[in-house]
PDB file of N, CA and C in Angstrom:
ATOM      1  N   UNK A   1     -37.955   0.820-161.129  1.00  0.00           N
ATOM      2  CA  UNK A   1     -36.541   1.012-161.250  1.00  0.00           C
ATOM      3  C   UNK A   1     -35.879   0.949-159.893  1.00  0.00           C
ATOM      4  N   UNK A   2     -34.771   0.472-159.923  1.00  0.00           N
ATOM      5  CA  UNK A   2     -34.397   0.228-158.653  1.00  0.00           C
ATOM      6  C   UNK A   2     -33.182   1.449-158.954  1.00  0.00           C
ATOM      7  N   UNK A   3     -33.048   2.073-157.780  1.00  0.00           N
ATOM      8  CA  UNK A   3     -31.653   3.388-157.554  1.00  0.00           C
ATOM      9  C   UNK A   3     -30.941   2.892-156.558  1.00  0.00           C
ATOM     10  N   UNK A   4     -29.563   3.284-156.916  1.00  0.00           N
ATOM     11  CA  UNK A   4     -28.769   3.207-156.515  1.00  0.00           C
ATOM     12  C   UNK A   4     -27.749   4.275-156.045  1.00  0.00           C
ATOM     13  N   UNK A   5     -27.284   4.023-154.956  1.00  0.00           N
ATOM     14  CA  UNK A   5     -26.429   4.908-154.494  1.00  0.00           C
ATOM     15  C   UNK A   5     -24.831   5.403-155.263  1.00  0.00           C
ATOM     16  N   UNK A   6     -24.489   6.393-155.744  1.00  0.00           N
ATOM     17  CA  UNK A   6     -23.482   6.611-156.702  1.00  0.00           C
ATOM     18  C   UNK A   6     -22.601   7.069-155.023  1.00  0.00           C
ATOM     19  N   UNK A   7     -21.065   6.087-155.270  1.00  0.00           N
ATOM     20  CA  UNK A   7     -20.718   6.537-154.303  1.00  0.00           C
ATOM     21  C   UNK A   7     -19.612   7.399-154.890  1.00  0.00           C
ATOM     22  N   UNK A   8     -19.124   7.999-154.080  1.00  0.00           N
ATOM     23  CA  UNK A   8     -17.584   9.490-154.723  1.00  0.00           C
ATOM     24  C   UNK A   8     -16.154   9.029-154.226  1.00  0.00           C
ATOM     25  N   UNK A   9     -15.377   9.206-155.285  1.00  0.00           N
ATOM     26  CA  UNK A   9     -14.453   8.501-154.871  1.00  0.00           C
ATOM     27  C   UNK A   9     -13.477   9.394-153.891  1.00  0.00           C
ATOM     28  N   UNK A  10     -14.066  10.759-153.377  1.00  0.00           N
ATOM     29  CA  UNK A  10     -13.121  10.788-152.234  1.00  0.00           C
ATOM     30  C   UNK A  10     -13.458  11.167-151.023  1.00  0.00           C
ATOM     31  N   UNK A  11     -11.870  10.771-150.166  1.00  0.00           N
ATOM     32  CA  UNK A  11     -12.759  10.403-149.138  1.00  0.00           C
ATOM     33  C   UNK A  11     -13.517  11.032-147.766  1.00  0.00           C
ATOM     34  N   UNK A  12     -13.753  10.257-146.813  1.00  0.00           N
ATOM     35  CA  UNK A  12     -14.406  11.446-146.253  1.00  0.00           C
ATOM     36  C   UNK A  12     -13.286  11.917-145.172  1.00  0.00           C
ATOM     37  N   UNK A  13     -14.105  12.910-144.432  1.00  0.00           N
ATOM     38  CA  UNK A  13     -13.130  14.037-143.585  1.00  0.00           C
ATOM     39  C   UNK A  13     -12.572  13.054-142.457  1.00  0.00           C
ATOM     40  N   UNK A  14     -13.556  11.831-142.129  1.00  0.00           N
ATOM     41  CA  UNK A  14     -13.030  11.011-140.968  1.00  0.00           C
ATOM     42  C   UNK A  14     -11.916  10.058-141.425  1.00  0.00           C
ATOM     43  N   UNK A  15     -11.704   9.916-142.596  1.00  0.00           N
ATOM     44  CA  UNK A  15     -10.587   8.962-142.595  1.00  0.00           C
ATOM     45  C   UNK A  15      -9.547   9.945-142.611  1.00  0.00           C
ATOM     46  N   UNK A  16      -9.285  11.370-143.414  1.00  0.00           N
ATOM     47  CA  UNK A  16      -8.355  11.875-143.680  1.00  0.00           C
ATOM     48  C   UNK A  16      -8.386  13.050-143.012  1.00  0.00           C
ATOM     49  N   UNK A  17      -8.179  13.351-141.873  1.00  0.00           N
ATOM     50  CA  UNK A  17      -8.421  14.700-141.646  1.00  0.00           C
ATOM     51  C   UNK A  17      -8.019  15.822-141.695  1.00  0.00           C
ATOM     52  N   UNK A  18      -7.857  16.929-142.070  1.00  0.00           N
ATOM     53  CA  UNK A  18      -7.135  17.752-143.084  1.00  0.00           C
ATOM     54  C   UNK A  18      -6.030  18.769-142.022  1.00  0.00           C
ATOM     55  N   UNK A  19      -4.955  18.885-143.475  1.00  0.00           N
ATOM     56  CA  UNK A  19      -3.551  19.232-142.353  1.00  0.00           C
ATOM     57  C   UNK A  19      -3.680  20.532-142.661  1.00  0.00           C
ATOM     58  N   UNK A  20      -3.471  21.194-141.171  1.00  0.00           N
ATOM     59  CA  UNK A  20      -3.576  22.797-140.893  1.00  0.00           C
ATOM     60  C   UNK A  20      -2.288  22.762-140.564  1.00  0.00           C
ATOM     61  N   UNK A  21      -1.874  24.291-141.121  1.00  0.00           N
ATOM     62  CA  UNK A  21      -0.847  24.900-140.530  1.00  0.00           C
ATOM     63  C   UNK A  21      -1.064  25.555-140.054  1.00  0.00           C
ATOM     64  N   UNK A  22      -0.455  25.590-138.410  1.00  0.00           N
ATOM     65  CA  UNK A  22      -0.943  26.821-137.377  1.00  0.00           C
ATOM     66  C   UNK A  22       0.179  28.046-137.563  1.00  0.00           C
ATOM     67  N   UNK A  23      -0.724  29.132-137.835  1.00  0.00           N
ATOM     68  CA  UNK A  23       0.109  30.444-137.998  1.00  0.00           C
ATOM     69  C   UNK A  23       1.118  30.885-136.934  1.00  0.00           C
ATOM     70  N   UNK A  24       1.011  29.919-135.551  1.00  0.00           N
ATOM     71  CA  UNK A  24       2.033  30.242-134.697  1.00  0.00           C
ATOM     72  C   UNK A  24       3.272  29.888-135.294  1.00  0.00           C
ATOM     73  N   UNK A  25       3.363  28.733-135.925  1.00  0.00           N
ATOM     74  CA  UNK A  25       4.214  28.335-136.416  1.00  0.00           C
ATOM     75  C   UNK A  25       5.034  28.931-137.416  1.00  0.00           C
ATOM     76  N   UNK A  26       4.459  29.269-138.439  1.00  0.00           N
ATOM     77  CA  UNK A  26       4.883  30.187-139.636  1.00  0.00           C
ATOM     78  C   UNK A  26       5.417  31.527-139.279  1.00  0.00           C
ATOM     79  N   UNK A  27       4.911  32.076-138.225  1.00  0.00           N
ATOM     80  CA  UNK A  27       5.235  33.004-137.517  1.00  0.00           C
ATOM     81  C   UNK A  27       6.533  33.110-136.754  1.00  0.00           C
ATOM     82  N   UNK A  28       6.845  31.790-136.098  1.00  0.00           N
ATOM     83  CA  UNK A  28       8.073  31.472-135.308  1.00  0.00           C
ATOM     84  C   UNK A  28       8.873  31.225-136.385  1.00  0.00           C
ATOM     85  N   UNK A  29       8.995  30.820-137.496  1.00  0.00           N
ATOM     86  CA  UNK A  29       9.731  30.387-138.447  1.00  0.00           C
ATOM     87  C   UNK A  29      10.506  31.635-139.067  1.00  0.00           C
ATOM     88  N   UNK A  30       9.422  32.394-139.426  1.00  0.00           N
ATOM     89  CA  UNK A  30       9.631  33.890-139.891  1.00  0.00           C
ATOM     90  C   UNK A  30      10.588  34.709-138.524  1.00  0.00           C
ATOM     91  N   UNK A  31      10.415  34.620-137.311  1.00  0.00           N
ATOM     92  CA  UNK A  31      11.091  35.722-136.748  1.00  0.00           C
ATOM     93  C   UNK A  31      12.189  34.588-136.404  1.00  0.00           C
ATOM     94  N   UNK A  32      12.144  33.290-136.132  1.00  0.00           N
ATOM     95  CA  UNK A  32      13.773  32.546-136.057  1.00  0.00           C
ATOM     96  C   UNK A  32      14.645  33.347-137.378  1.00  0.00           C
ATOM     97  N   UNK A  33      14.426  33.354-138.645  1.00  0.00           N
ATOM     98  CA  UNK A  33      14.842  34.072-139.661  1.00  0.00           C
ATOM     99  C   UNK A  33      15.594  35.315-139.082  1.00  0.00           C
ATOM    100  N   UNK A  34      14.741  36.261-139.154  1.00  0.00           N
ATOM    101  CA  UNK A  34      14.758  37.546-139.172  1.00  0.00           C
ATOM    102  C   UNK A  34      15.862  37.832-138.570  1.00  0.00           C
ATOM    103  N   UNK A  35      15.788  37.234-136.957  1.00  0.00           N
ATOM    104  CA  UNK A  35      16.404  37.105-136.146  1.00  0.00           C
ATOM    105  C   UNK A  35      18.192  36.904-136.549  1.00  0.00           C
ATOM    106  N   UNK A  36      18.193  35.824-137.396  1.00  0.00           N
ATOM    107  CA  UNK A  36      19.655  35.096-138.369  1.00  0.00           C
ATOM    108  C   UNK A  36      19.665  36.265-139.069  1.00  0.00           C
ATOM    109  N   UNK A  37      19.268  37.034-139.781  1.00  0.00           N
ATOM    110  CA  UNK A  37      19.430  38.314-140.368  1.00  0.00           C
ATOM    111  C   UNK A  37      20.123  39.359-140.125  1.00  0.00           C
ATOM    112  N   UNK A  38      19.319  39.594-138.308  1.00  0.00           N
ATOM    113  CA  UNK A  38      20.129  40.380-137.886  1.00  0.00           C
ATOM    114  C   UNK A  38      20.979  40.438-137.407  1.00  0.00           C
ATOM    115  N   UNK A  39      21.363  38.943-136.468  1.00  0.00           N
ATOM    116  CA  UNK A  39      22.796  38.925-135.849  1.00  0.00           C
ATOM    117  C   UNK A  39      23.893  38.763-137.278  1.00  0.00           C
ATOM    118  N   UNK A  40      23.584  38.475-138.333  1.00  0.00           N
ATOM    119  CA  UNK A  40      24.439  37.918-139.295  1.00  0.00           C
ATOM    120  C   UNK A  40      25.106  39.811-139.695  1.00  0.00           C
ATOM    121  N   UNK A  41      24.140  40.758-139.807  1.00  0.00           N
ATOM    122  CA  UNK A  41      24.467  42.347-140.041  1.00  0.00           C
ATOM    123  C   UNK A  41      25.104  42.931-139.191  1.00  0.00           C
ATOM    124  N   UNK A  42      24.908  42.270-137.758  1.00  0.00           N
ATOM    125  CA  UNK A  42      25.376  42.793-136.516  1.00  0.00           C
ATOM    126  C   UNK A  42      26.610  42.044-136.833  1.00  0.00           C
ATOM    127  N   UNK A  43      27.152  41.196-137.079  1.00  0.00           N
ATOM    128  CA  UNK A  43      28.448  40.726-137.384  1.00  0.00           C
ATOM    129  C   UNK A  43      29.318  41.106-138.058  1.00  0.00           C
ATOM    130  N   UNK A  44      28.769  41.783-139.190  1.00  0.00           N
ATOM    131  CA  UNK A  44      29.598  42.540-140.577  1.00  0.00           C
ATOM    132  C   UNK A  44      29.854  43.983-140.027  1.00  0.00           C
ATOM    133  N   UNK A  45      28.455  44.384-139.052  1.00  0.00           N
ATOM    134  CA  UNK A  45      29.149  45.550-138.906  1.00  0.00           C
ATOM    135  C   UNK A  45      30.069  45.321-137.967  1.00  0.00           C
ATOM    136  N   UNK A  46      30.282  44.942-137.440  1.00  0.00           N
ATOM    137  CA  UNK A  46      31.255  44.892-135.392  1.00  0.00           C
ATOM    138  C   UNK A  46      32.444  44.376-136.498  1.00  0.00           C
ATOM    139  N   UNK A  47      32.392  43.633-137.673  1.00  0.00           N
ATOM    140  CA  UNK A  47      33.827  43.111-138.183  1.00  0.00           C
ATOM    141  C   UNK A  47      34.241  44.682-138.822  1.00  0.00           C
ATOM    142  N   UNK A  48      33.464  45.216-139.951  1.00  0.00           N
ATOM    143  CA  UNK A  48      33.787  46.613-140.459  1.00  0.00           C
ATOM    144  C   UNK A  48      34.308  47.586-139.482  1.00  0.00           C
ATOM    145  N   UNK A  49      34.038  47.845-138.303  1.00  0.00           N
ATOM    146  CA  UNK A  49      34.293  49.202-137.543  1.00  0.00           C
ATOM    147  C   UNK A  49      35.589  48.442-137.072  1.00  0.00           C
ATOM    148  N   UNK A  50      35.708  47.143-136.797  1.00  0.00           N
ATOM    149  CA  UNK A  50      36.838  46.283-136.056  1.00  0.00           C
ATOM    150  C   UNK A  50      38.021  47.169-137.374  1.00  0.00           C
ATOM    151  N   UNK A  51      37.982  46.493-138.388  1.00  0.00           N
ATOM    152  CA  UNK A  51      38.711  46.770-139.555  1.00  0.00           C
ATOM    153  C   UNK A  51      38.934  48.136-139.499  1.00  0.00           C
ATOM    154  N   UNK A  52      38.198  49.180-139.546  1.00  0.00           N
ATOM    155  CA  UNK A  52      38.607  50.197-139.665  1.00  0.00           C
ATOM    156  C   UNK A  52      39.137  51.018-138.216  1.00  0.00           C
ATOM    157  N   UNK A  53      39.165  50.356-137.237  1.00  0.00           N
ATOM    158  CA  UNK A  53      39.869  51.014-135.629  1.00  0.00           C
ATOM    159  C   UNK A  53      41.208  49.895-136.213  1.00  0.00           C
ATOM    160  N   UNK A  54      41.355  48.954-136.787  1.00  0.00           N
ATOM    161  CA  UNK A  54      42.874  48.379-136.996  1.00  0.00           C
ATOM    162  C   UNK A  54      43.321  49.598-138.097  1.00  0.00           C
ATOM    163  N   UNK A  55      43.055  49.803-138.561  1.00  0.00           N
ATOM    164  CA  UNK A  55      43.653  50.491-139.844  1.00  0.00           C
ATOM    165  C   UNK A  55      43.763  52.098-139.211  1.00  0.00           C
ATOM    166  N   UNK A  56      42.891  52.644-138.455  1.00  0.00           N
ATOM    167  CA  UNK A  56      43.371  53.654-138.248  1.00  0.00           C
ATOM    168  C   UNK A  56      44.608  53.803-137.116  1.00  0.00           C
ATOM    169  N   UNK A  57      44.395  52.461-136.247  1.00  0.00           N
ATOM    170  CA  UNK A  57      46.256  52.801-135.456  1.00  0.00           C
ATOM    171  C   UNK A  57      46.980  52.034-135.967  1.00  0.00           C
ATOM    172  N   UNK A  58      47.274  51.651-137.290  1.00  0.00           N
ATOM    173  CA  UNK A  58      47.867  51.046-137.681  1.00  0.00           C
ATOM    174  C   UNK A  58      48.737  52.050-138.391  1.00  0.00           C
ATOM    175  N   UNK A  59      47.703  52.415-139.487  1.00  0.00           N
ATOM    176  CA  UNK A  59      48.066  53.752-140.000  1.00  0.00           C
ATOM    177  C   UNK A  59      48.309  55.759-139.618  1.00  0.00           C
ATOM    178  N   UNK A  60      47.492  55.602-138.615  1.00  0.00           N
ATOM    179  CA  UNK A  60      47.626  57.146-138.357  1.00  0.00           C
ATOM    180  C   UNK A  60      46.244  57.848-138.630  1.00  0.00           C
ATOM    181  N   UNK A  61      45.990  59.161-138.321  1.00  0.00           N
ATOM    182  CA  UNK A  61      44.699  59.733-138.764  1.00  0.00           C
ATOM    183  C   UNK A  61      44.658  60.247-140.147  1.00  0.00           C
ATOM    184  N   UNK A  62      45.709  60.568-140.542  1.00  0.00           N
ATOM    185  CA  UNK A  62      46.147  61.080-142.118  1.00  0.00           C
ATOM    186  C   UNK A  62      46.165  60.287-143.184  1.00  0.00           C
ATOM    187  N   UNK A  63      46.776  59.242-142.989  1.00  0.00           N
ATOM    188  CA  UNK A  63      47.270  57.938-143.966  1.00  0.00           C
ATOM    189  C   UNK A  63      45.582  57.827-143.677  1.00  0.00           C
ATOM    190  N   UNK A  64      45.080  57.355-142.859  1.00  0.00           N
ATOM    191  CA  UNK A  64      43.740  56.365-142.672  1.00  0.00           C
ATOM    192  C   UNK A  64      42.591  57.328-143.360  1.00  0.00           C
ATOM    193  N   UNK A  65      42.930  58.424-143.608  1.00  0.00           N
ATOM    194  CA  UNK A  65      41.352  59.407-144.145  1.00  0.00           C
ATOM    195  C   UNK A  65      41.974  59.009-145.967  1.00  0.00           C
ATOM    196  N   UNK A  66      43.277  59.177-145.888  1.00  0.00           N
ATOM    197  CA  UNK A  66      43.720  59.479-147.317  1.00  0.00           C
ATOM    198  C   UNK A  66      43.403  58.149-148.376  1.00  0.00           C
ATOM    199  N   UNK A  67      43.188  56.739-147.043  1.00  0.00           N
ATOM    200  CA  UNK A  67      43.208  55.352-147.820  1.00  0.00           C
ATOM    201  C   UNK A  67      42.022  55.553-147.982  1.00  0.00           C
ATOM    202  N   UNK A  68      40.788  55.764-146.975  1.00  0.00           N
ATOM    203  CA  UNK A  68      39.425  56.184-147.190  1.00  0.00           C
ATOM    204  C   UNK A  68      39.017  56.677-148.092  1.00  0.00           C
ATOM    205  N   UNK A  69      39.321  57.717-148.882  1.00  0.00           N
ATOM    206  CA  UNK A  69      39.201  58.439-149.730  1.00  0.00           C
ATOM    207  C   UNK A  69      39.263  58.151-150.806  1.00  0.00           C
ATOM    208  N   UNK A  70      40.922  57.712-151.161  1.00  0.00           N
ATOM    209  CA  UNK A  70      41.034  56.953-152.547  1.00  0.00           C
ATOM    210  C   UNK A  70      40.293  55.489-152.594  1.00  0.00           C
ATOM    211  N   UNK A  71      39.715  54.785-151.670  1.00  0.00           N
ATOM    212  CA  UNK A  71      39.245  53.534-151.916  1.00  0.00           C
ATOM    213  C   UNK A  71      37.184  54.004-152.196  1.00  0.00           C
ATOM    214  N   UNK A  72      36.945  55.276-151.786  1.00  0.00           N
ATOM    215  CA  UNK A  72      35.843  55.724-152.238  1.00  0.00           C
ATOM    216  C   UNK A  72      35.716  56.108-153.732  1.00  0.00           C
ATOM    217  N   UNK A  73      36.519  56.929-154.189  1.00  0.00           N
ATOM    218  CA  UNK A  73      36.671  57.447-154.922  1.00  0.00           C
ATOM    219  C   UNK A  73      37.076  56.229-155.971  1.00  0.00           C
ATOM    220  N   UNK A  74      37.906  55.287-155.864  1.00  0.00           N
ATOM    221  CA  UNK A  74      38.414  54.258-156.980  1.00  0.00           C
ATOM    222  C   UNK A  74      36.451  53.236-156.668  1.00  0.00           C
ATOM    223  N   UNK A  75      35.596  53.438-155.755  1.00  0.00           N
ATOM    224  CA  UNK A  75      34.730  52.844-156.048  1.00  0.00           C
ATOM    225  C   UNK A  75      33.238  53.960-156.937  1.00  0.00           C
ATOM    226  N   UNK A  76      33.733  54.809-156.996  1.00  0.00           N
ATOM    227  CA  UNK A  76      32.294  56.145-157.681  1.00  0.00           C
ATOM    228  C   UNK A  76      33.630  56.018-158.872  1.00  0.00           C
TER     229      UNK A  76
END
């Protein structure tokens, strides 16, 4: 009997060599993020306290606790 070689149809490691993702990467990706996260919170707040130092000399210390209050209260 003559044998023969069964060849496999895939291929080998030298033609294709296999794609790694380096965890530095995934890593930098993740804290570029994080990073957009936090300046984006750091923004809302510096706009919120902005908003509320306009409103309190706008309004006064009285008017400004009393709008506080009812806008808490109309939100519970």
């Amino acid at each position: 009997m003559v044998s023969h070689e069964i060849e496999t149809a895939t291929p080998s490691a030298a033609q294709f060599p296999p794609r790694v993702r380096s965890e530095g990467v995934v890593r930098e990706r993740a804290g570029l993020r994080a990073g957009v996260v936090v300046w984006l919170a750091a923004g809302l707040a510096f706009v919120l306290v902005a908003a509320a130092i306009g409103l309190w000399a706008r309004h006064g210390e009285a008017v400004f606790f009393d709008l506080l209050a009812a806008g808490m209260a109309a939100c519970f």
